[in-house]
PDB file of N, CA and C in Angstrom:
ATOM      1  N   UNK A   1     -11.347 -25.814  -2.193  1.00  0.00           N
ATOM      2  CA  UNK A   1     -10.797 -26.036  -3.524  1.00  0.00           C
ATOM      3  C   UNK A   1     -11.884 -25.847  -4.561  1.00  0.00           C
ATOM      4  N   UNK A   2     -11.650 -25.381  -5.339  1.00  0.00           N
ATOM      5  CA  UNK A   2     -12.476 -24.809  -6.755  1.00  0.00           C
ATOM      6  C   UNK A   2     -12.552 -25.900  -7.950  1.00  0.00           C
ATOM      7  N   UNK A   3     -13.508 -26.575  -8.006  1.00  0.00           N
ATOM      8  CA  UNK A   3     -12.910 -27.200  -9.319  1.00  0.00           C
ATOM      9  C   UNK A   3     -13.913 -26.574 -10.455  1.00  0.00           C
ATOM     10  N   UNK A   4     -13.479 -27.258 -11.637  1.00  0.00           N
ATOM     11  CA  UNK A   4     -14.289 -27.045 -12.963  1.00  0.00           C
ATOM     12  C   UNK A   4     -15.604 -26.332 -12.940  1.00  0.00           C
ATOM     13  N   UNK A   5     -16.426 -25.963 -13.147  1.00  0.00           N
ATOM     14  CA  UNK A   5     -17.783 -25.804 -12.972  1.00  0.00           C
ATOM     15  C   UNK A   5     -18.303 -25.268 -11.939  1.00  0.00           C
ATOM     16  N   UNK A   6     -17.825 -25.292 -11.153  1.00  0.00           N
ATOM     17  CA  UNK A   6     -17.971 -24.637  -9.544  1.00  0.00           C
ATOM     18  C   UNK A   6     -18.128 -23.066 -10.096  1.00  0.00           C
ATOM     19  N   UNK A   7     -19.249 -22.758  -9.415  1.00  0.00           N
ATOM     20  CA  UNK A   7     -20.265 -21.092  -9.796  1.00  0.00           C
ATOM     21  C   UNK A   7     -20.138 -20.224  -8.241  1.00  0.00           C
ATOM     22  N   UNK A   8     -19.169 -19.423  -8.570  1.00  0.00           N
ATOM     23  CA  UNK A   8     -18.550 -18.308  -7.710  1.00  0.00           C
ATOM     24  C   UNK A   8     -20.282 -16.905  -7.423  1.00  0.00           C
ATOM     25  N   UNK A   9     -20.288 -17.144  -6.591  1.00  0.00           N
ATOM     26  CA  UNK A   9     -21.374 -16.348  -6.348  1.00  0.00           C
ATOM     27  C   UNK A   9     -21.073 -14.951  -5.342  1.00  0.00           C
ATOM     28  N   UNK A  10     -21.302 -13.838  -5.499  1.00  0.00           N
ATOM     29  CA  UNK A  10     -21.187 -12.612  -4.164  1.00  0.00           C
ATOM     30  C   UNK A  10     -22.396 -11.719  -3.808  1.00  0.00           C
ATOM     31  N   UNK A  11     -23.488 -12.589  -3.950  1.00  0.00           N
ATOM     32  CA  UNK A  11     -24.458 -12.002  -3.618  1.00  0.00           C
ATOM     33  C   UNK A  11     -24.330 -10.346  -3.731  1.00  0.00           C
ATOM     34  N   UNK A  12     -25.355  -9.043  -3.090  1.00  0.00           N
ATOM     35  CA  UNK A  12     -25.329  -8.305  -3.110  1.00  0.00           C
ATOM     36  C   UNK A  12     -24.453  -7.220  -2.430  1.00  0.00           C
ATOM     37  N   UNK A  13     -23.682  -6.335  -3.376  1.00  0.00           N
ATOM     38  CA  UNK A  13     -22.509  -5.939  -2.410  1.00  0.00           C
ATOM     39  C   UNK A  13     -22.962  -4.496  -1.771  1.00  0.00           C
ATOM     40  N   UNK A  14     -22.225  -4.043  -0.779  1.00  0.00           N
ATOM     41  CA  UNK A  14     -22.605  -2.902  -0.563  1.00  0.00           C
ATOM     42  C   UNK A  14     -23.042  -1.271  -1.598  1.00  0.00           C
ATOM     43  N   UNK A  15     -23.788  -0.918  -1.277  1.00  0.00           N
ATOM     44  CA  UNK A  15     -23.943   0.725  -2.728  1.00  0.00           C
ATOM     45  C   UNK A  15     -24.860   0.082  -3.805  1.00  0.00           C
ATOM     46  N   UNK A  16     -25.373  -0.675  -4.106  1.00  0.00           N
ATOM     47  CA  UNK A  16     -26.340  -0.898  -4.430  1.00  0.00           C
ATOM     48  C   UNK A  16     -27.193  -0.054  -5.276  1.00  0.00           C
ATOM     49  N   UNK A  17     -27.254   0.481  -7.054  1.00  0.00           N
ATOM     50  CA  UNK A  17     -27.579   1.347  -7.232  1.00  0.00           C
ATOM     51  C   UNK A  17     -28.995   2.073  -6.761  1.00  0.00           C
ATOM     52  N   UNK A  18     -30.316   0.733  -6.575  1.00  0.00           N
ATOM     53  CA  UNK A  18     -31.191   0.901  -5.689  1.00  0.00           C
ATOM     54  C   UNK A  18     -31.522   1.775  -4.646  1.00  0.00           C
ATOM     55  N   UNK A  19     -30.776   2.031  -3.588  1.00  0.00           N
ATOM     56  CA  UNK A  19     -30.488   2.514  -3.042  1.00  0.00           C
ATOM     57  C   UNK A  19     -29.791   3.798  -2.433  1.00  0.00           C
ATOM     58  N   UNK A  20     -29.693   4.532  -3.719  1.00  0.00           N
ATOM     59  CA  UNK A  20     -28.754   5.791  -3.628  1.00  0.00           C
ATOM     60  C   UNK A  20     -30.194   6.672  -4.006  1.00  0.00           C
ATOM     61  N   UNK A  21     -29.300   7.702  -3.583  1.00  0.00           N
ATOM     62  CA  UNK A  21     -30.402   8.520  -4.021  1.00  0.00           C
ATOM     63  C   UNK A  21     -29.322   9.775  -4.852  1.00  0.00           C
ATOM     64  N   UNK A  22     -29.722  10.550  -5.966  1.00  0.00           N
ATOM     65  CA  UNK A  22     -30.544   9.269  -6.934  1.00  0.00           C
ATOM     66  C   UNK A  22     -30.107   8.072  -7.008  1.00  0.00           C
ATOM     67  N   UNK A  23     -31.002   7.181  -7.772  1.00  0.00           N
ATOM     68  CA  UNK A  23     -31.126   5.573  -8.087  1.00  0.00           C
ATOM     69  C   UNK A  23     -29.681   5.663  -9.072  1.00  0.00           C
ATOM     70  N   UNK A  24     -29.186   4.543  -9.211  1.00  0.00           N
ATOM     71  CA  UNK A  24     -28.129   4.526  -9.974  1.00  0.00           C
ATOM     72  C   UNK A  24     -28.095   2.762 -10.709  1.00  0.00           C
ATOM     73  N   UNK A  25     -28.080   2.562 -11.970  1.00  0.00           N
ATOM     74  CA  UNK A  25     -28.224   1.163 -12.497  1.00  0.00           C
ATOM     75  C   UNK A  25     -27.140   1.493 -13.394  1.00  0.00           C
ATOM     76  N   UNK A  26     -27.054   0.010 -13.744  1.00  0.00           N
ATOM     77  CA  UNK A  26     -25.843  -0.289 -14.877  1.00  0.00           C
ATOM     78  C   UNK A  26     -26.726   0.309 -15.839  1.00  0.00           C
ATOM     79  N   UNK A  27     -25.440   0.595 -17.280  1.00  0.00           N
ATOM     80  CA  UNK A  27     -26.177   0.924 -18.244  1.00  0.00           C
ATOM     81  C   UNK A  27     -25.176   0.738 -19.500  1.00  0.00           C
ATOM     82  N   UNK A  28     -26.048   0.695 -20.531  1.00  0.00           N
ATOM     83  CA  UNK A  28     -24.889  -0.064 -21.522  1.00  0.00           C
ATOM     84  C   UNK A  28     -23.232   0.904 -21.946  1.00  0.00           C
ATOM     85  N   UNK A  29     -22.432   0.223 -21.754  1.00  0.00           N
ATOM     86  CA  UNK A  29     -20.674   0.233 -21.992  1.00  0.00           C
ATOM     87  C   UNK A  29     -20.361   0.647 -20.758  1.00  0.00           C
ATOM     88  N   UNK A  30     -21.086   0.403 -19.444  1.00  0.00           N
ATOM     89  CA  UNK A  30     -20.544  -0.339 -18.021  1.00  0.00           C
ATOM     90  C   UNK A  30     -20.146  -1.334 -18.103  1.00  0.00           C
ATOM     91  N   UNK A  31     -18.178  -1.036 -17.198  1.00  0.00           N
ATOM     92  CA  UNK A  31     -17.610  -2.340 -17.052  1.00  0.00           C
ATOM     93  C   UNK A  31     -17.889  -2.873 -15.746  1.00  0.00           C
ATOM     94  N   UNK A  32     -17.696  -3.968 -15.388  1.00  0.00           N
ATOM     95  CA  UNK A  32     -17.745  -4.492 -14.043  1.00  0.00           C
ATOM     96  C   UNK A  32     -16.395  -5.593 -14.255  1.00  0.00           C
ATOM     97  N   UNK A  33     -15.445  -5.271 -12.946  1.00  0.00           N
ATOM     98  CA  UNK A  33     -14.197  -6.118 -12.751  1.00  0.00           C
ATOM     99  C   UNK A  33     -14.378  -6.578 -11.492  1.00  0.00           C
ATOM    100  N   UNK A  34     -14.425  -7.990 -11.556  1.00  0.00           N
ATOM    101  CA  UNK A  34     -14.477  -8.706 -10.562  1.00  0.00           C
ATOM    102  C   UNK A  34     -12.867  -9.804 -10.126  1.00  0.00           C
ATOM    103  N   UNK A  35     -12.581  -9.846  -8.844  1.00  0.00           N
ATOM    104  CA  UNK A  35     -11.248 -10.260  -9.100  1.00  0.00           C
ATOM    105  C   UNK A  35     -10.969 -11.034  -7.697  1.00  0.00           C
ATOM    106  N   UNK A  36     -10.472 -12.285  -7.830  1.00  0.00           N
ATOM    107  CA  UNK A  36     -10.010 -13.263  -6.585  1.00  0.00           C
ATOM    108  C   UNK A  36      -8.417 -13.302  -6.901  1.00  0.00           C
ATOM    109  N   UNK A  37      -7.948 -13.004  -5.517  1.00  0.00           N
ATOM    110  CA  UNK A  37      -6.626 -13.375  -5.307  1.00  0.00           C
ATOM    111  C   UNK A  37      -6.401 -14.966  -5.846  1.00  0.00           C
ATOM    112  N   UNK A  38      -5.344 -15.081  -6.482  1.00  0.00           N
ATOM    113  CA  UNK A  38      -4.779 -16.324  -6.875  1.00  0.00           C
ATOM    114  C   UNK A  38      -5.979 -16.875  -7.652  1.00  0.00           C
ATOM    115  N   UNK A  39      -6.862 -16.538  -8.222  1.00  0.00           N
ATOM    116  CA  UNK A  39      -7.545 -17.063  -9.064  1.00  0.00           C
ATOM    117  C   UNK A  39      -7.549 -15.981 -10.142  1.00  0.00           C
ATOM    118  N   UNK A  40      -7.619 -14.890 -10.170  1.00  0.00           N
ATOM    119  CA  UNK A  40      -7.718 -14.145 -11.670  1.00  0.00           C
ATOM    120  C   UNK A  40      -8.393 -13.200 -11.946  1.00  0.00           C
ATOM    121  N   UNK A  41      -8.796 -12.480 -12.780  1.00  0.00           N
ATOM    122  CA  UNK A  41      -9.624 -11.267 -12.826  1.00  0.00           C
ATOM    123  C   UNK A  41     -10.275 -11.162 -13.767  1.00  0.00           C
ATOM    124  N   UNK A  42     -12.481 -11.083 -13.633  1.00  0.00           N
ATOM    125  CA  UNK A  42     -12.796 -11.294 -14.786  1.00  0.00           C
ATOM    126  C   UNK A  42     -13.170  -9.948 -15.072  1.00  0.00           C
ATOM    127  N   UNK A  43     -13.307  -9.514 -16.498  1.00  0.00           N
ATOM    128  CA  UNK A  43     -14.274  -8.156 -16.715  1.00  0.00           C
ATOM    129  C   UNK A  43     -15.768  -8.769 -17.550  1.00  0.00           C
ATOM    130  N   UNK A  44     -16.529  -7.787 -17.376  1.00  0.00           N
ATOM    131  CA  UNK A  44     -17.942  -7.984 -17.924  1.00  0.00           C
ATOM    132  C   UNK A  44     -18.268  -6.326 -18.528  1.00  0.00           C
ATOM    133  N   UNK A  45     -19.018  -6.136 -19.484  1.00  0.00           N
ATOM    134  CA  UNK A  45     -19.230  -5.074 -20.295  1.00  0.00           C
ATOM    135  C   UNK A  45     -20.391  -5.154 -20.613  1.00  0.00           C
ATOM    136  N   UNK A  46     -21.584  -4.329 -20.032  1.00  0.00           N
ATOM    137  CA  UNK A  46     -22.902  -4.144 -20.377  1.00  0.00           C
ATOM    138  C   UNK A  46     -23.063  -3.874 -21.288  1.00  0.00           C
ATOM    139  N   UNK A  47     -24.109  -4.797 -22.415  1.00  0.00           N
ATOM    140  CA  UNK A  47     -24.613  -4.731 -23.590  1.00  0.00           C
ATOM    141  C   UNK A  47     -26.378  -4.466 -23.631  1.00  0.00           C
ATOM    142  N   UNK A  48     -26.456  -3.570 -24.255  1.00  0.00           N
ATOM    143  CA  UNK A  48     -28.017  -3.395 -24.937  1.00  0.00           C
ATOM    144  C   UNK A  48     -28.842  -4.345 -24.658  1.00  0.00           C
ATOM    145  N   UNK A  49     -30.198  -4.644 -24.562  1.00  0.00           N
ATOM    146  CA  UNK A  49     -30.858  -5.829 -24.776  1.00  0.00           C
ATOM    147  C   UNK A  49     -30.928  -5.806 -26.107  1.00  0.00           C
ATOM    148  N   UNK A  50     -31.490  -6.561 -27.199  1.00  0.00           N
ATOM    149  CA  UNK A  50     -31.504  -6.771 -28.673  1.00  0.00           C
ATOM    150  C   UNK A  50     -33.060  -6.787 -28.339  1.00  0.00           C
TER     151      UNK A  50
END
């Protein structure tokens, strides 16, 4: 059971941009959708550093 505050973690997933050849990294206005059955679906959108 999940409650409040509880920090969903997935460590490193397979493909890894590291690892490709070429190297492959996020880069800014990359989305990333992450999504649990019966819990919901979040998105994230790479921003610039300032």
């Amino acid at each position: 059971t999940l409650m409040p505050g509880d920090i969903i973690t997935t460590g490193t997933p397979p493909g890894v941009g590291m690892g490709m050849k070429p190297q492959r990294f996020l880069k800014p206005g990359d989305r990333m959708v992450i999504g649990i059955d019966g819990l919901g679906v979040q998105t994230q959108t790479v921003l610039r550093d300032k």
